[in-house]
Protein backbone atom coordinates (compact mmCIF):
# COMPACT_ATOMS: atom_id res chain seq x y z
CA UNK A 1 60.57 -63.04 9.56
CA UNK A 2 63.06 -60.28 9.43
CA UNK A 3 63.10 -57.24 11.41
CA UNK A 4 61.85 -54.78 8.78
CA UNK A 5 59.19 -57.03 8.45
CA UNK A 6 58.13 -57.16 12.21
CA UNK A 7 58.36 -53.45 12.17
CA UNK A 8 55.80 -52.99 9.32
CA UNK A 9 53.01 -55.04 10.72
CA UNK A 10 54.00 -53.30 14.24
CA UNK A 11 52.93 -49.60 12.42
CA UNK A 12 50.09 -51.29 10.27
CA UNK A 13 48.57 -52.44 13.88
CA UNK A 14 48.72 -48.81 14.99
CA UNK A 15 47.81 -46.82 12.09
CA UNK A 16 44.69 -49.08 12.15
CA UNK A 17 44.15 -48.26 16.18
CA UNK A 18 44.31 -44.72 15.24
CA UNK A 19 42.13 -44.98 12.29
CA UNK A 20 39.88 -46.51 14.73
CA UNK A 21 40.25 -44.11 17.64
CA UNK A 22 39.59 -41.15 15.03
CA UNK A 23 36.56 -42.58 13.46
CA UNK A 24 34.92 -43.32 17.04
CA UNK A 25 35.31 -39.81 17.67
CA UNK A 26 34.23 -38.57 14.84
CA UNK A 27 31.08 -40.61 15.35
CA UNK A 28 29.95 -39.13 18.70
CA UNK A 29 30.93 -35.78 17.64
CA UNK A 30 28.33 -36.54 14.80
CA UNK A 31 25.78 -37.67 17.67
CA UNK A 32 26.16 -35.01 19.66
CA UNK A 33 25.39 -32.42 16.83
CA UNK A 34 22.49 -34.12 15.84
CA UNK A 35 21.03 -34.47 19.58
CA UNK A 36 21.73 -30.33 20.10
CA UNK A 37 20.12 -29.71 16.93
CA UNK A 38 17.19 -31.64 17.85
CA UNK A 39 17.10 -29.86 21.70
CA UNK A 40 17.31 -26.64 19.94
CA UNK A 41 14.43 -26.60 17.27
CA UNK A 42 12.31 -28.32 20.13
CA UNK A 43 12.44 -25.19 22.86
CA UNK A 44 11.44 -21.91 21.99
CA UNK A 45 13.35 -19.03 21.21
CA UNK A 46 14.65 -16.84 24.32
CA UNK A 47 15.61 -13.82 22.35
CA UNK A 48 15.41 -10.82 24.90
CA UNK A 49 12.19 -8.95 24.63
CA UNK A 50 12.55 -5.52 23.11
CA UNK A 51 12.45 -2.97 25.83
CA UNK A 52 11.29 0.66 26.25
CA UNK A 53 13.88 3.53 27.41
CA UNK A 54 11.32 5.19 29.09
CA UNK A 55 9.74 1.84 30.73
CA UNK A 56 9.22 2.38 34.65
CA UNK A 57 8.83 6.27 34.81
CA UNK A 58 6.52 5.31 37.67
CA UNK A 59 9.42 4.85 39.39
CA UNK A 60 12.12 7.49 40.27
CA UNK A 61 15.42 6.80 38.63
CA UNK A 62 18.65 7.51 39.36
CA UNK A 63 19.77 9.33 42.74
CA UNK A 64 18.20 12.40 43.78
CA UNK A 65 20.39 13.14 46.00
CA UNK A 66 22.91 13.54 42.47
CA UNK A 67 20.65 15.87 40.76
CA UNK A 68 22.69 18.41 39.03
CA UNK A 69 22.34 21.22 36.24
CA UNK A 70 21.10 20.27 32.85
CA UNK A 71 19.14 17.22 34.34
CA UNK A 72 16.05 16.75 33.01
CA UNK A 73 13.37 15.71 35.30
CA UNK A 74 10.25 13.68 34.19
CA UNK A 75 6.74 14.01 36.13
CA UNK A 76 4.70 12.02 33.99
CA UNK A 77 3.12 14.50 32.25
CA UNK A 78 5.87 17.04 32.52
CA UNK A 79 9.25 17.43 31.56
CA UNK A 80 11.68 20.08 33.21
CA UNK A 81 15.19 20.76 33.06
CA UNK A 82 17.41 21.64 36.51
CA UNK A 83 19.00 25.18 35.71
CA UNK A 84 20.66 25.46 38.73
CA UNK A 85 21.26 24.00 42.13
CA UNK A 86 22.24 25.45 45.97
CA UNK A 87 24.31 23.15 48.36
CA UNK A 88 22.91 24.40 51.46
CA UNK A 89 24.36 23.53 54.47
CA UNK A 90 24.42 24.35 58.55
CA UNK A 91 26.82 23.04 60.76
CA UNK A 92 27.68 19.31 59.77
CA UNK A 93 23.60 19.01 58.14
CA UNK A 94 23.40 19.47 54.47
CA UNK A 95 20.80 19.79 51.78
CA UNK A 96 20.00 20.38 48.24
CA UNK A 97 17.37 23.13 46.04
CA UNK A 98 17.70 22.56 42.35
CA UNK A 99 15.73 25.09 40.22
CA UNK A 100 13.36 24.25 37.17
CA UNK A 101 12.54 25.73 34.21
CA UNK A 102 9.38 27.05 34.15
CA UNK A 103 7.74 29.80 32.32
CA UNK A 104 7.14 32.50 34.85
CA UNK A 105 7.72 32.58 38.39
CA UNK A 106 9.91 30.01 40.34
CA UNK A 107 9.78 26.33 41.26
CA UNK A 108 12.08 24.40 43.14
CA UNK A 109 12.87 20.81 44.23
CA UNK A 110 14.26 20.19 47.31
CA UNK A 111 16.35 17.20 48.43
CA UNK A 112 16.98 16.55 51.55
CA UNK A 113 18.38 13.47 54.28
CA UNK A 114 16.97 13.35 58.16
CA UNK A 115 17.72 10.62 58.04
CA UNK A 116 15.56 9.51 56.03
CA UNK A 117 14.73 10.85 51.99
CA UNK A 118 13.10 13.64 52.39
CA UNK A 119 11.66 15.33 48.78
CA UNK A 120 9.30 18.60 48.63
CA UNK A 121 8.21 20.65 45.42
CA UNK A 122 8.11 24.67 46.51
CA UNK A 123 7.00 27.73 44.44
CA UNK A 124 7.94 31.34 45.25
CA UNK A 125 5.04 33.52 46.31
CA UNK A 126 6.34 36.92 45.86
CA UNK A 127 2.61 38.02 46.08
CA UNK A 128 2.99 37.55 49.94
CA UNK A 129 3.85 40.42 52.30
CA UNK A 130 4.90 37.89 55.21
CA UNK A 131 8.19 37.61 56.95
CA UNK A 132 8.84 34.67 59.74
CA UNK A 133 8.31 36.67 62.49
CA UNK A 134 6.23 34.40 65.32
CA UNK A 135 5.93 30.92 65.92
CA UNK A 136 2.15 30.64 63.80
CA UNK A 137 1.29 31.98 60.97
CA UNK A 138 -2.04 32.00 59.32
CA UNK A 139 -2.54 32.36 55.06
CA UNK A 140 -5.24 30.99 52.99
CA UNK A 141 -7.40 29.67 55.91
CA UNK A 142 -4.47 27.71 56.77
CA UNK A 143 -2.42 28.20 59.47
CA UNK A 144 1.24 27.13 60.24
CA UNK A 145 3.34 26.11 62.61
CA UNK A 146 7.07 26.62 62.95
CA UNK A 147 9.00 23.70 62.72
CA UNK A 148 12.56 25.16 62.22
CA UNK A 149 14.77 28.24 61.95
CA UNK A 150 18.75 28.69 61.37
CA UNK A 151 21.46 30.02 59.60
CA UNK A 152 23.57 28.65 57.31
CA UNK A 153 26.03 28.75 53.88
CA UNK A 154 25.48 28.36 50.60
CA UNK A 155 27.43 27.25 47.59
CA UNK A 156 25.58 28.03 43.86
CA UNK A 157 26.01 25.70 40.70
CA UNK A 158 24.43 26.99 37.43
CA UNK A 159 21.69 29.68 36.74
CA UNK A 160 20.34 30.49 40.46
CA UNK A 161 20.17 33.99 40.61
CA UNK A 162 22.90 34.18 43.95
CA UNK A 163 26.64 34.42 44.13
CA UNK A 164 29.06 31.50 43.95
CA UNK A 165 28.34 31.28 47.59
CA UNK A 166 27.30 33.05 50.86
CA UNK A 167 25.44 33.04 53.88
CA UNK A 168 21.75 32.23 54.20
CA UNK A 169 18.31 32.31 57.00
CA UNK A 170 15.52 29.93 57.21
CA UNK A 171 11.99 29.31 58.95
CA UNK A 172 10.25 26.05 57.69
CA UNK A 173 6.80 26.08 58.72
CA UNK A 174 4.30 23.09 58.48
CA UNK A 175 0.48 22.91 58.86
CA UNK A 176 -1.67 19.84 60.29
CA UNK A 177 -2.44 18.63 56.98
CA UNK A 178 1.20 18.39 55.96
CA UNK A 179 0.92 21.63 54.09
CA UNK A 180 4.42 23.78 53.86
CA UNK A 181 5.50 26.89 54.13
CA UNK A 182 9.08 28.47 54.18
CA UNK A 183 11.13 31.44 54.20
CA UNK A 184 14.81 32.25 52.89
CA UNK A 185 16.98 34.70 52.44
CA UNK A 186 20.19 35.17 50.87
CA UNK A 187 23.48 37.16 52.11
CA UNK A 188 21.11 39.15 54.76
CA UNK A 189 18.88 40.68 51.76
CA UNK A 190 15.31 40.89 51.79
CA UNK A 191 13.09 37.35 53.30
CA UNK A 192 11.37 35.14 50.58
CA UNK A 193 8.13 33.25 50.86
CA UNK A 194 7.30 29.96 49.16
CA UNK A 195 4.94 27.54 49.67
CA UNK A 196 5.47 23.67 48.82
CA UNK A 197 4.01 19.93 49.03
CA UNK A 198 5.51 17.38 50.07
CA UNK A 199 6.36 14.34 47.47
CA UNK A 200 8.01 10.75 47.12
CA UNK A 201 10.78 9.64 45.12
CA UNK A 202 7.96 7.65 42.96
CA UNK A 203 6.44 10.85 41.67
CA UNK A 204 9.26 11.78 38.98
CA UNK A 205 11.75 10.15 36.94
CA UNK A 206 15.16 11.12 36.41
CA UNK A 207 17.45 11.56 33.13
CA UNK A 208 20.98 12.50 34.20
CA UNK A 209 22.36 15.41 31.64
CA UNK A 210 25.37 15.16 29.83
């Protein structure tokens, strides 16, 4: 047998190895499919459940301690928007009032950290002729009990009513039944009365502005 001829039955041997090597594979590949196939039309789909934007407005989202102007706050059965905010601070202890948009008067939600979350709703009671001048203080058949008084500085953001920033006086006062009362004023003007409730972080839901 000549060498040319050895050399042709040495490639006909491995052209038929590969042949075989290819088909093999091509076989489980085929086997494979077919057994993925089958897993797949025998479990049911998992396609994600469609979900609702506003789902979980029981609970407060986002970071109230990030509220900011043009936030719109969701109580359920209420929607407000924050028109402004005061960073309110005394020494190294700071704290927040952001003002809603209501029709007539004045609300406010203040956020504060000692240590814990603190949140309380307040509205402005101009109809009271009262200024924090001992340490109880009876209105409504309630009375009051002062909790805290200081001075400190203010810095305004949005619609508030104040200056860019200042100086400012408070008296917190707090009755048995958790009941609030406060008074503020701004850049030594004239002393403002509100009265407010405490609340949890559950009670509203927030939607950060743009």
């Amino acid at each position: 047998m000549s060498c040319t001829t050895a050399k042709r039955g040495t490639l006909s041997i491995e052209l038929v190895l590969i042949l075989l090597v290819v088909t093999v594979a091509a076989v489980v590949g085929i086997m494979v499919y077919l057994q993925r196939s089958k897993q797949q039309k025998q479990e049911p789909s998992r396609s994600a459940a469609p979900q609702d934007p506003f789902a979980g407005a029981s609970e407060s989202a986002g970071d109230p301690r990030a509220i900011k102007a043009g936030d719109m706050i969701d109580w359920g059965n209420e929607r407000t928007w924050i028109r402004g905010s005061l960073r309110l601070s005394e020494g190294g202890y700071v704290w927040s009032e952001h003002f809603l948009e209501v029709e007539g008067g004045k609300r406010w939600l203040c956020v504060e950290e000692d240590p814990d979350l603190q949140l309380s709703l307040w509205t402005g009671r101009p109809d009271l002729e009262l200024t924090p001048q001992s340490a109880n203080i009876d209105l409504e058949g309630v009375t009051y009990r002062l909790e805290e008084k200081g001075s400190g500085s203010y810095h305004s953001e949005g619609t508030t009513g104040l200056r860019s920033e200042g100086g400012m006086d408070y008296a917190d006062y707090e009755s048995a039944d958790g009941r609030l009362l406060a008074f503020e004023r701004f850049d030594h003007g004239h002393w403002e009365a509100s009265t407010g409730t405490k609340i949890t972080p559950g009670t509203f839901t927030i939607y950060p502005g743009s």
